[in-house]
C-alpha atoms as a PDB file:
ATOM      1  CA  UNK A   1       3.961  27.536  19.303  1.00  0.00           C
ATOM      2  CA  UNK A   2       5.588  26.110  22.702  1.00  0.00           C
ATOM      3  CA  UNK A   3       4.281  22.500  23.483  1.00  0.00           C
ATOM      4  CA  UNK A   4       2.388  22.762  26.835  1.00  0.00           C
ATOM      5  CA  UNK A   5       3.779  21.276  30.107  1.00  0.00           C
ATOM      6  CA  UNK A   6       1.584  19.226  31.563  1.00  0.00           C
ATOM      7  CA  UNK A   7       1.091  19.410  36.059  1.00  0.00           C
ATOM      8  CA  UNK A   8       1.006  17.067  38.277  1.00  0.00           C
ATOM      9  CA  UNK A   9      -2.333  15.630  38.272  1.00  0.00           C
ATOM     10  CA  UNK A  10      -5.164  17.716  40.796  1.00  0.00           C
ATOM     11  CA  UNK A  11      -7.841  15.789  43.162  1.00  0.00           C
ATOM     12  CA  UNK A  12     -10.033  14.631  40.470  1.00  0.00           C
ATOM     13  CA  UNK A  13      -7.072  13.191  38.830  1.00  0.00           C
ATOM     14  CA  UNK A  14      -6.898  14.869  35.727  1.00  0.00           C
ATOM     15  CA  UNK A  15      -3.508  17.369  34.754  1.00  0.00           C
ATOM     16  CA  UNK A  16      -3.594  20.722  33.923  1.00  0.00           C
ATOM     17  CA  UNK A  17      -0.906  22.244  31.180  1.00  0.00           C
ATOM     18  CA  UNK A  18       1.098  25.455  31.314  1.00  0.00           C
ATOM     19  CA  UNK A  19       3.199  27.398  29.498  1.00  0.00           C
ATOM     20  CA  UNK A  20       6.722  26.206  30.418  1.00  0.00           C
ATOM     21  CA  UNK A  21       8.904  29.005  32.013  1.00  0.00           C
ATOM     22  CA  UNK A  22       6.147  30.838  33.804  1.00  0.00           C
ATOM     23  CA  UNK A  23       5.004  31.452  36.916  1.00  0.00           C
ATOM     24  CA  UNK A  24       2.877  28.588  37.213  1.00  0.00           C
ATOM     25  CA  UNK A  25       5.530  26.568  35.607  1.00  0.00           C
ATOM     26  CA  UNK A  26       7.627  27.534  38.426  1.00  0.00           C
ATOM     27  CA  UNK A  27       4.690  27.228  41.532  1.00  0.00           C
ATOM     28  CA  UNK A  28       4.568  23.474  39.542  1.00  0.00           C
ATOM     29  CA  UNK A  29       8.516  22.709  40.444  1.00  0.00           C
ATOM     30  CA  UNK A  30       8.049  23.849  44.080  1.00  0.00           C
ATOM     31  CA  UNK A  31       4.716  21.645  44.275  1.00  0.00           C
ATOM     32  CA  UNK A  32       6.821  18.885  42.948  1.00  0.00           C
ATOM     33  CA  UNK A  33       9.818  19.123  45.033  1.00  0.00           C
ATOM     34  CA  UNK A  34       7.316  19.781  47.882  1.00  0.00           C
ATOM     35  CA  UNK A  35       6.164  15.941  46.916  1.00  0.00           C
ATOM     36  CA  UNK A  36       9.448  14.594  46.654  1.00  0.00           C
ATOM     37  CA  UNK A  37      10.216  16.456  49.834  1.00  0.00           C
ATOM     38  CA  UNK A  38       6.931  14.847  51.793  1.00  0.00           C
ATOM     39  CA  UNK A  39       8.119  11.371  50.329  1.00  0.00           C
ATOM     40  CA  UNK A  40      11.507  11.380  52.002  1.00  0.00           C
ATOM     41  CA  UNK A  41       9.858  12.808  55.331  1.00  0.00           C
ATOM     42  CA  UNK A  42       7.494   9.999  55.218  1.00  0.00           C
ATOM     43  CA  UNK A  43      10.357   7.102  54.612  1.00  0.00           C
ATOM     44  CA  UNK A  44      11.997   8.165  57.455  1.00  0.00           C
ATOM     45  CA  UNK A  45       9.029   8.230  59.684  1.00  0.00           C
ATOM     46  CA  UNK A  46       8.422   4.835  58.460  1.00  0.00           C
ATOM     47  CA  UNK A  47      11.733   3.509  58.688  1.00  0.00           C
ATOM     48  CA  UNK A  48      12.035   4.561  62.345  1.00  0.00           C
ATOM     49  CA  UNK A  49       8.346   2.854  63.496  1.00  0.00           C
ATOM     50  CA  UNK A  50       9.721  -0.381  61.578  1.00  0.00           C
ATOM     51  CA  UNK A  51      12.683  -0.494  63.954  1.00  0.00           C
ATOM     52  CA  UNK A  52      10.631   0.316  66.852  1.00  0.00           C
ATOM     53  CA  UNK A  53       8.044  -1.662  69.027  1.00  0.00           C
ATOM     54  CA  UNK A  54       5.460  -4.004  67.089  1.00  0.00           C
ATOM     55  CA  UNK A  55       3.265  -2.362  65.357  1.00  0.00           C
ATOM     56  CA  UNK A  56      -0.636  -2.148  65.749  1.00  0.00           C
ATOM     57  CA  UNK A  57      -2.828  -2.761  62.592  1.00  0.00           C
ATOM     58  CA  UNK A  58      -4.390   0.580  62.364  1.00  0.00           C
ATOM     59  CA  UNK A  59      -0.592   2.257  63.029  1.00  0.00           C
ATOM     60  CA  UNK A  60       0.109  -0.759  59.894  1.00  0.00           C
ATOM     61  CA  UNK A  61      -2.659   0.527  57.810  1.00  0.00           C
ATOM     62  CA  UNK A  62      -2.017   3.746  58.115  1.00  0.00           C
ATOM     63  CA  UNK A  63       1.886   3.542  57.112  1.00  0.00           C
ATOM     64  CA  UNK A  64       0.977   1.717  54.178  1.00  0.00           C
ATOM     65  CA  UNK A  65      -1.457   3.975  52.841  1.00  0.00           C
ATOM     66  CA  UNK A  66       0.702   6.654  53.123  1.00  0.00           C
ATOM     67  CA  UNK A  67       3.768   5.200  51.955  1.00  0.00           C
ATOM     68  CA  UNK A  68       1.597   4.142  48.848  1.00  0.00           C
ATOM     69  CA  UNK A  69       0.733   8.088  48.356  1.00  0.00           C
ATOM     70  CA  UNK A  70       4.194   9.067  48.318  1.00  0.00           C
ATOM     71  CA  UNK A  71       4.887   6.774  46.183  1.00  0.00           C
ATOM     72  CA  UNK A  72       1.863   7.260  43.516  1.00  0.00           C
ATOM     73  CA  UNK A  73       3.587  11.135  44.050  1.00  0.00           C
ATOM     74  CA  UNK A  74       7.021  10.173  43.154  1.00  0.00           C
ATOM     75  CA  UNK A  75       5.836   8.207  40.468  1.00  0.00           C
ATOM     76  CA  UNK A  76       4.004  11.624  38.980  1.00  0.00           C
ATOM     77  CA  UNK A  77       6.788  13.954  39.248  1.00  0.00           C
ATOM     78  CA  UNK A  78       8.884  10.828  37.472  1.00  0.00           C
ATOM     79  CA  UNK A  79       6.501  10.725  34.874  1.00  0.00           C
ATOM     80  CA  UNK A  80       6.351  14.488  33.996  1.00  0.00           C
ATOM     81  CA  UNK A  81      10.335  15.011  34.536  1.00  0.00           C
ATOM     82  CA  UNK A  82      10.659  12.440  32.142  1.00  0.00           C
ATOM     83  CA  UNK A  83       8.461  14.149  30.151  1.00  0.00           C
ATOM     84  CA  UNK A  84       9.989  17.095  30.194  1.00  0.00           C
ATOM     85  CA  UNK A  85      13.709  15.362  29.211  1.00  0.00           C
ATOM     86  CA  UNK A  86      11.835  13.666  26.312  1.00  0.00           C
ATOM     87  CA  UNK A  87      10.427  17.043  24.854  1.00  0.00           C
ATOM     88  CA  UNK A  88      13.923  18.858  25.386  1.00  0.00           C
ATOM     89  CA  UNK A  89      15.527  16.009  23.540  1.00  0.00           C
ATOM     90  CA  UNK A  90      17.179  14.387  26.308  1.00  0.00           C
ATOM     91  CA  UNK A  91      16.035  10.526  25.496  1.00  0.00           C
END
């Protein structure tokens, strides 16, 4: 039997697990490069309002919180890549 791969964790915060190599397998890589995608998009954005004008506290808040998504995001798609390496034998 094929061990499972397990998917970047939904809403609730629980994973799902497919069958490596199929369709949802692949919809899985595109939602994860989609993430790492969204992550670079939002460093840049970031980036440029730090070198800009003073910030207000709410614009502050805001930036923060999402730069804390991306990275929780990143950190998921780490996790399961490194997963993945580990299962193929790739330590």
């Amino acid at each position: 039997m094929t061990e499972l791969r397990r998917m970047l964790p939904g809403t609730d915060g629980r994973s799902d697990f497919c069958q490596p190599g199929g369709t949802l397998a692949a919809m899985s890589d595109a939602i994860e490069n989609d993430v790492i995608e969204s992550g670079a998009v939002v460093l840049g954005l970031v980036r440029a309002m730090l070198a800009g004008s003073q910030l207000t506290a709410d614009e502050s808040r805001y930036m923060l919180r999402r730069t804390a998504e991306c990275l929780r995001d990143a950190l998921n798609v780490a996790e399961l890549r490194g997963e993945r390496l580990k299962a193929a034998g790739c330590d």
